[in-house]
N, C-alpha and C. Protein backbone atom coordinates (compact mmCIF):
# COMPACT_ATOMS: atom_id res chain seq x y z
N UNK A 1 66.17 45.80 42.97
CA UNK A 1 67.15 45.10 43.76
C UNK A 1 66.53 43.87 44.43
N UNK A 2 65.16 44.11 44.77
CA UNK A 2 64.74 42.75 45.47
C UNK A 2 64.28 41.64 44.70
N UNK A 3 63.50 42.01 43.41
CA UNK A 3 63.69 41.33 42.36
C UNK A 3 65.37 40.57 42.20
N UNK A 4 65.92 41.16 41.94
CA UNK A 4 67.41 40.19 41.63
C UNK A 4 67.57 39.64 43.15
N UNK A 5 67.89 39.61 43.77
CA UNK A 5 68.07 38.77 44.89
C UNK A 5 66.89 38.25 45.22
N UNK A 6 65.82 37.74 44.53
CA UNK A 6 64.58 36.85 45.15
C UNK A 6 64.87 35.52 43.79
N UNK A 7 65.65 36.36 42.39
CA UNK A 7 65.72 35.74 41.23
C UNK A 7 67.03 34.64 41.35
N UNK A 8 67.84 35.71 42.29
CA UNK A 8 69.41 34.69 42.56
C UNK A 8 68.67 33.50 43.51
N UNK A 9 67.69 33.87 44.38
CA UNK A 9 67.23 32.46 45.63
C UNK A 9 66.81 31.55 44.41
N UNK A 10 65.96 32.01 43.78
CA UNK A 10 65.19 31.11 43.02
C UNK A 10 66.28 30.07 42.13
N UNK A 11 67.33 31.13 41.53
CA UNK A 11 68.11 30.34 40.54
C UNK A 11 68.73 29.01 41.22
N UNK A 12 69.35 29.71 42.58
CA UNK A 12 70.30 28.84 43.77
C UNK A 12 69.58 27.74 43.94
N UNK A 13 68.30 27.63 44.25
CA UNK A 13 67.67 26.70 44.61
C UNK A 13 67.05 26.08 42.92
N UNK A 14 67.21 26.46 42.20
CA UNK A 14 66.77 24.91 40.97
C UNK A 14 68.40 24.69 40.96
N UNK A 15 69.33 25.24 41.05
CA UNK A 15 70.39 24.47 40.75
C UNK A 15 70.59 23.52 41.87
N UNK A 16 70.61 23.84 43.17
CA UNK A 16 70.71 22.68 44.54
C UNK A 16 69.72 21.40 43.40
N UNK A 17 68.40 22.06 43.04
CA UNK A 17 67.39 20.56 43.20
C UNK A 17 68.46 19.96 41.43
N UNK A 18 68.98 20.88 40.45
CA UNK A 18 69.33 20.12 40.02
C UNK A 18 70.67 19.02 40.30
N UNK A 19 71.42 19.62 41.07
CA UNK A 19 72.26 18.51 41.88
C UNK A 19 72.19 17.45 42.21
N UNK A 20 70.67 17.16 42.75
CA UNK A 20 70.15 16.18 43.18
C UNK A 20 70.08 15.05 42.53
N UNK A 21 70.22 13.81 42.64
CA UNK A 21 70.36 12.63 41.60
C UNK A 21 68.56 12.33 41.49
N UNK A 22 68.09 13.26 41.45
CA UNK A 22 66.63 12.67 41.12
C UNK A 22 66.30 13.14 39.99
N UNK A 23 67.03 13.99 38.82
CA UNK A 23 65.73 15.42 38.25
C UNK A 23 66.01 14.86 36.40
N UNK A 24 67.17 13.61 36.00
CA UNK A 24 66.52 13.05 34.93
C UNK A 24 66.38 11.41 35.04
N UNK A 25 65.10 11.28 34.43
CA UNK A 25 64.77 10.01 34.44
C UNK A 25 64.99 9.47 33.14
N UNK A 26 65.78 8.02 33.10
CA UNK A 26 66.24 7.44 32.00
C UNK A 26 65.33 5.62 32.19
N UNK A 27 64.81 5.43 31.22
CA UNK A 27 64.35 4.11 31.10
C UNK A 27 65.25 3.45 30.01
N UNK A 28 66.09 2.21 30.95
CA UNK A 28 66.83 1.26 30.17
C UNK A 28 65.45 -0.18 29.73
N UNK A 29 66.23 -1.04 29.39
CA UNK A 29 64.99 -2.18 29.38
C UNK A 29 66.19 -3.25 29.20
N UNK A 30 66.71 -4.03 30.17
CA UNK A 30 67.15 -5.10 30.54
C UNK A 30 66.93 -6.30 29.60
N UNK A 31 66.01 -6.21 29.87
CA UNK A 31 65.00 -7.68 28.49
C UNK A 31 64.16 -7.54 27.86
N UNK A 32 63.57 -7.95 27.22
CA UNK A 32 62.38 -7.84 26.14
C UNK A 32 61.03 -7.44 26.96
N UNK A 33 61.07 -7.71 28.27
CA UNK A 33 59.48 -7.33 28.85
C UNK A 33 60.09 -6.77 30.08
N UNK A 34 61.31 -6.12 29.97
CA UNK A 34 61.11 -5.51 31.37
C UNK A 34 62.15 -4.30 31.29
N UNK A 35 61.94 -3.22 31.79
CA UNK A 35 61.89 -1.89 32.01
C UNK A 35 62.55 -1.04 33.25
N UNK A 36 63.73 -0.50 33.43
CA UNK A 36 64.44 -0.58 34.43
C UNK A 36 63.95 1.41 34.37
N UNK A 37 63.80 1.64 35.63
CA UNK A 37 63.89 3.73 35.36
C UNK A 37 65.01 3.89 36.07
N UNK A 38 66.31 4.61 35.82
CA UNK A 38 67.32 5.12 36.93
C UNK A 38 66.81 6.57 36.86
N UNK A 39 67.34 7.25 37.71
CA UNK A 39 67.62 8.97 37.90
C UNK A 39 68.78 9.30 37.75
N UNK A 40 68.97 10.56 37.44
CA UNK A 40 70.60 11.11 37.52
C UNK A 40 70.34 13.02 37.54
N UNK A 41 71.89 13.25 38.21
CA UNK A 41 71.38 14.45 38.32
C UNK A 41 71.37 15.06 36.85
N UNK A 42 71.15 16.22 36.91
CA UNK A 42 71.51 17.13 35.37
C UNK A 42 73.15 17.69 35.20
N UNK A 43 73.70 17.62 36.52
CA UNK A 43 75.44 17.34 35.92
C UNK A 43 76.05 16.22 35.51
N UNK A 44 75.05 14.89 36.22
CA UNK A 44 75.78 13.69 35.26
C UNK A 44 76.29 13.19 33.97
N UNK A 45 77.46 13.09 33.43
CA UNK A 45 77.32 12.69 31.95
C UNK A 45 76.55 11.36 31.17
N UNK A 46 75.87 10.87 32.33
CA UNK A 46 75.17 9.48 31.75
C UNK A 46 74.54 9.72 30.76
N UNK A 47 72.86 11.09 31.04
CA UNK A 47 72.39 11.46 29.96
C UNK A 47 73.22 11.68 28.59
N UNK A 48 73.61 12.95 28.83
CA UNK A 48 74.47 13.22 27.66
C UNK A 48 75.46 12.20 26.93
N UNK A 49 75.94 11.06 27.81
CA UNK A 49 76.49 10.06 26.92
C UNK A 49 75.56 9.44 25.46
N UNK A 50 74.22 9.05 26.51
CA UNK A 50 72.95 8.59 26.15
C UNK A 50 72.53 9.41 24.85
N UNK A 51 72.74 10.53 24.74
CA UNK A 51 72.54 11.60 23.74
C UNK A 51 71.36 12.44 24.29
N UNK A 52 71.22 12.80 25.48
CA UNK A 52 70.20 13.33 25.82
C UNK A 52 71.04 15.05 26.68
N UNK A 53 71.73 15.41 25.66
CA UNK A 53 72.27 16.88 26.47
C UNK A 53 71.79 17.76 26.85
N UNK A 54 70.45 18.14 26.90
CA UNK A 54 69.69 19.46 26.97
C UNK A 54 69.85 19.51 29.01
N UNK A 55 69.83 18.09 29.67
CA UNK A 55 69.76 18.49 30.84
C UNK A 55 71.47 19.25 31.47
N UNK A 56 72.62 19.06 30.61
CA UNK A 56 73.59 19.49 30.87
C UNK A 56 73.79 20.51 30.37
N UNK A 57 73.11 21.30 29.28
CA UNK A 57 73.05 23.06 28.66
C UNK A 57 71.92 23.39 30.06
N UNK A 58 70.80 22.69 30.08
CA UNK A 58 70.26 23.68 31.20
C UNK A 58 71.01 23.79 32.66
N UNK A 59 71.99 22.66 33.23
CA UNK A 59 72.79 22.83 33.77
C UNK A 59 73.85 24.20 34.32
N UNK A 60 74.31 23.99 33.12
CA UNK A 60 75.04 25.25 32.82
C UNK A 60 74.97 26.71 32.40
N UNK A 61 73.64 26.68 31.88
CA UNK A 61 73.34 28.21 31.27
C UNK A 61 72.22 28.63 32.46
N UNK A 62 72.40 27.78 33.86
CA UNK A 62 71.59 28.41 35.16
C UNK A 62 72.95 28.84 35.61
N UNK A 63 73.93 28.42 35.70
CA UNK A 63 74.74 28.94 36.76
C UNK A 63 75.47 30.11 36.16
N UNK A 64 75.12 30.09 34.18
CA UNK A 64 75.47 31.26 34.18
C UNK A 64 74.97 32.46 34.23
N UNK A 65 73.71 32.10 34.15
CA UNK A 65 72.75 32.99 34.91
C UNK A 65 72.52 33.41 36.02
N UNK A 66 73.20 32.85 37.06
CA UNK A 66 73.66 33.39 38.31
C UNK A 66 74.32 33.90 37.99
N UNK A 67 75.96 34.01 37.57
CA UNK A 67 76.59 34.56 37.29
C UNK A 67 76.33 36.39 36.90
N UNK A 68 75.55 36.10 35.88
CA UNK A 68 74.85 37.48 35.33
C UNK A 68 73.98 38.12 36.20
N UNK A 69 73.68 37.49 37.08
CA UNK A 69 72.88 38.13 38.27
C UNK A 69 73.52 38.92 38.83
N UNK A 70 74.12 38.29 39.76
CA UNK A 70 75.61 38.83 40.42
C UNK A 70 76.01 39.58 40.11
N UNK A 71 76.57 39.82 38.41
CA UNK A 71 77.05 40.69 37.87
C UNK A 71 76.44 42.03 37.83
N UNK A 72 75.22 42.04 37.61
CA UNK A 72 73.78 42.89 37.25
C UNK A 72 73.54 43.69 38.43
N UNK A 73 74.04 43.04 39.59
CA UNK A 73 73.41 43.91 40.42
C UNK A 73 74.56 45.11 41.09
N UNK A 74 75.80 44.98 40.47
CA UNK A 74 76.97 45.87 39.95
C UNK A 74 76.42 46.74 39.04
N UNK A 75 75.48 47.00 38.54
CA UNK A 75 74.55 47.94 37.82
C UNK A 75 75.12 47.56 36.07
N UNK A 76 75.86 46.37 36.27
CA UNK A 76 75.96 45.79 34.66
C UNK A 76 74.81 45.80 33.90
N UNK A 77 74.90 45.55 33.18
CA UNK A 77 73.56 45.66 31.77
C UNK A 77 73.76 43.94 31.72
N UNK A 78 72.90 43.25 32.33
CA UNK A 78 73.42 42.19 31.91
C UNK A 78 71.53 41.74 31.26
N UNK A 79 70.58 42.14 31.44
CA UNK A 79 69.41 41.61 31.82
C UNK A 79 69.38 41.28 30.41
N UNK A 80 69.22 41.04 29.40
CA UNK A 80 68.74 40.50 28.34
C UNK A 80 69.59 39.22 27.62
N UNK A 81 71.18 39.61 28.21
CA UNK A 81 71.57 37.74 28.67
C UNK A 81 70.91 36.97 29.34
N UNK A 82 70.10 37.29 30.48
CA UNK A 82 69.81 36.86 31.50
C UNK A 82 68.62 36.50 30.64
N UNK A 83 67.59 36.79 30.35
CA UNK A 83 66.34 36.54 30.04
C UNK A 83 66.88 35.22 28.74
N UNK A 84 67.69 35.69 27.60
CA UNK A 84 67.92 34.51 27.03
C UNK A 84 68.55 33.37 27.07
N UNK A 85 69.58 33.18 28.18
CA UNK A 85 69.38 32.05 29.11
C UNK A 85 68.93 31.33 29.47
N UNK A 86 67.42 32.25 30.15
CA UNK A 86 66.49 31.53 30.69
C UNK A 86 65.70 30.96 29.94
N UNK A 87 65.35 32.04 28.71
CA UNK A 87 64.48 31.38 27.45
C UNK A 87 64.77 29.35 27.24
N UNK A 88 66.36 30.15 27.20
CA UNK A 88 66.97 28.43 26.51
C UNK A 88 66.53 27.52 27.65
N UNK A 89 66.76 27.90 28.70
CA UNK A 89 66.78 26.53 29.75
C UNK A 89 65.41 26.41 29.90
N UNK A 90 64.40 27.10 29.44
CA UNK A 90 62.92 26.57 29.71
C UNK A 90 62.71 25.53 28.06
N UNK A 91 63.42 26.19 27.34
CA UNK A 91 63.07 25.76 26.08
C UNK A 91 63.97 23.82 26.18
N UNK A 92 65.01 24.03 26.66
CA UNK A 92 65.53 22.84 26.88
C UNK A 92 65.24 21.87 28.02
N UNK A 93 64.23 22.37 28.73
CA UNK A 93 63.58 21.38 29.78
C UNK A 93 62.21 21.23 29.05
N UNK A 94 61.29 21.95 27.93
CA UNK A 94 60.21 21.35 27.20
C UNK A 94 60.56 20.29 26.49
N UNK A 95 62.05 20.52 25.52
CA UNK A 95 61.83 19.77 24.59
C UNK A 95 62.41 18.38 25.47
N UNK A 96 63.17 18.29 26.83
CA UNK A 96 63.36 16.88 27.35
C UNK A 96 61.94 16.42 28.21
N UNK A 97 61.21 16.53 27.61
CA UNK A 97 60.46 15.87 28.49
C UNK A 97 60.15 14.56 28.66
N UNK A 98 60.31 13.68 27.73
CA UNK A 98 60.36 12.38 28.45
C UNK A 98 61.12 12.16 29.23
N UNK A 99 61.70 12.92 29.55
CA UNK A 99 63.21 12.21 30.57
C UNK A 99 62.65 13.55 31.84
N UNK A 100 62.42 13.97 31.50
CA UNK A 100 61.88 15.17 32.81
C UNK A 100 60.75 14.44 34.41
N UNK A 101 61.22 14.90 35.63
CA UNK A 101 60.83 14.23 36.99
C UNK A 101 60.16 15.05 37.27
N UNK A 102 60.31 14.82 38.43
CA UNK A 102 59.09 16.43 39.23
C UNK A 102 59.82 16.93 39.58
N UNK A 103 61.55 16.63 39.78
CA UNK A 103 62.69 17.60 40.09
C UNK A 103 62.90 18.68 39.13
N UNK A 104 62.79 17.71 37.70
CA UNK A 104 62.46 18.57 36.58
C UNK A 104 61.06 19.93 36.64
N UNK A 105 60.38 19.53 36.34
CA UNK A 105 59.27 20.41 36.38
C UNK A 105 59.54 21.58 37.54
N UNK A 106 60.03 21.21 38.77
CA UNK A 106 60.14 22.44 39.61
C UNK A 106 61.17 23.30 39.00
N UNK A 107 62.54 22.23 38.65
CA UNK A 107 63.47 23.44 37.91
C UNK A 107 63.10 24.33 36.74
N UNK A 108 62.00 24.08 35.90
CA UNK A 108 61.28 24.50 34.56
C UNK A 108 60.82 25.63 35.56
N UNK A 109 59.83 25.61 36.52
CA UNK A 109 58.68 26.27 37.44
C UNK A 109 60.01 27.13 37.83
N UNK A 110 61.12 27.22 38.50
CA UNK A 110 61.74 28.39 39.23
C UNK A 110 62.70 28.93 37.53
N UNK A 111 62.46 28.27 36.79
CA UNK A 111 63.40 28.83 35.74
C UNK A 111 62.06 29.95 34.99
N UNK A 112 60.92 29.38 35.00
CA UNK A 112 60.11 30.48 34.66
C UNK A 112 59.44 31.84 35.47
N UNK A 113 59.71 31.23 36.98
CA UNK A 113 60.04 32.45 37.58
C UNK A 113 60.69 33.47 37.80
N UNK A 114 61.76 33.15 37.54
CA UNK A 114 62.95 33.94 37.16
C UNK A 114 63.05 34.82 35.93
N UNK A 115 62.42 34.35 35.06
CA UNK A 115 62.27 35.01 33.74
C UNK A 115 61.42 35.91 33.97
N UNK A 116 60.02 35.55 34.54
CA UNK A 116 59.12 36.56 34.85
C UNK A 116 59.00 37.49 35.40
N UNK A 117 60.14 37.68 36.55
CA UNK A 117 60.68 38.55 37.50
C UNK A 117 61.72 39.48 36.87
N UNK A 118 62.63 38.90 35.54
CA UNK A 118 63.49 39.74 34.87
C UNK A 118 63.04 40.48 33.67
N UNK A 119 61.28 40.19 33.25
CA UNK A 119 61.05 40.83 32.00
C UNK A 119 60.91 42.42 32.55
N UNK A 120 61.13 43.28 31.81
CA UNK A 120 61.67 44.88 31.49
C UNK A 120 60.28 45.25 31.88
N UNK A 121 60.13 46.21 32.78
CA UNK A 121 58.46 46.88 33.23
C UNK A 121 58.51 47.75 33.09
N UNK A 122 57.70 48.16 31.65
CA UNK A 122 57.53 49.69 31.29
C UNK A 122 56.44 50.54 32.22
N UNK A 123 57.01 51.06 32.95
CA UNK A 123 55.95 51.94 33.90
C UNK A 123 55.81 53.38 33.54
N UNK A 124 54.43 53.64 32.98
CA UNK A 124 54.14 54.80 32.46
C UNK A 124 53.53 55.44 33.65
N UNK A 125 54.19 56.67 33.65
CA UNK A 125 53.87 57.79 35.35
C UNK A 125 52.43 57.92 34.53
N UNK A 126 51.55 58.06 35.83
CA UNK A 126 50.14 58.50 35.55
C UNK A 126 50.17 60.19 35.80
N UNK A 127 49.16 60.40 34.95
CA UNK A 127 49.27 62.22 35.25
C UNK A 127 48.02 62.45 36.08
């Protein structure tokens, strides 16, 4: 139980930082020698216009991973949604990494915490 509610803080809080208009970085280039960086959050559609969607699947497959939290702790079976979720949204914040901030990287960092906290612990009783 404290596991899932330390996993829901963790989730709550990469989704707040992904809210934040800091966590993808996009480099336009104005002119031939010059180089503009904006930010945007990971709900913005700028990226994804751009063709860069992975920050709007990891978006979304955190909050549904809250979701499944929530659910889970109703004694649902939800944990192996939950873990592949998380798989994806770590897997979809590696493969954006040029466009990834340090808003990024923390959301990668609490998305792999979360995973680590939900893998299955076979505890063998000692005799």
């Amino acid at each position: 139980m404290v596991k899932k509610g330390i996993s829901i803080c963790c989730m709550l809080i990469a989704i707040i930082l992904m809210a934040t208009p800091y966590g993808i970085a996009m480099t336009f280039a104005p002119g031939p020698t010059e180089l503009v960086t904006r930010y945007f959050s990971y709900f913005s559609l700028m990226p994804f216009g751009y063709g860069n969607w992975l920050p709007i699947i990891t978006a979304l497959l955190s909050i549904v991973v809250v979701f499944l939290l929530l659910l889970g702790i109703r004694k649902a079976n939800t944990g192996k949604a939950v873990r592949v979720c998380l798989v994806v949204c770590i897997i979809a914040s590696v493969l954006s990494w040029k466009s990834i901030s340090q808003v990024g990287v923390c959301v990668a960092a609490l998305h792999s915490i979360v995973l680590m906290l939900q893998l299955p612990q076979n505890s063998v009783p000692i005799k």
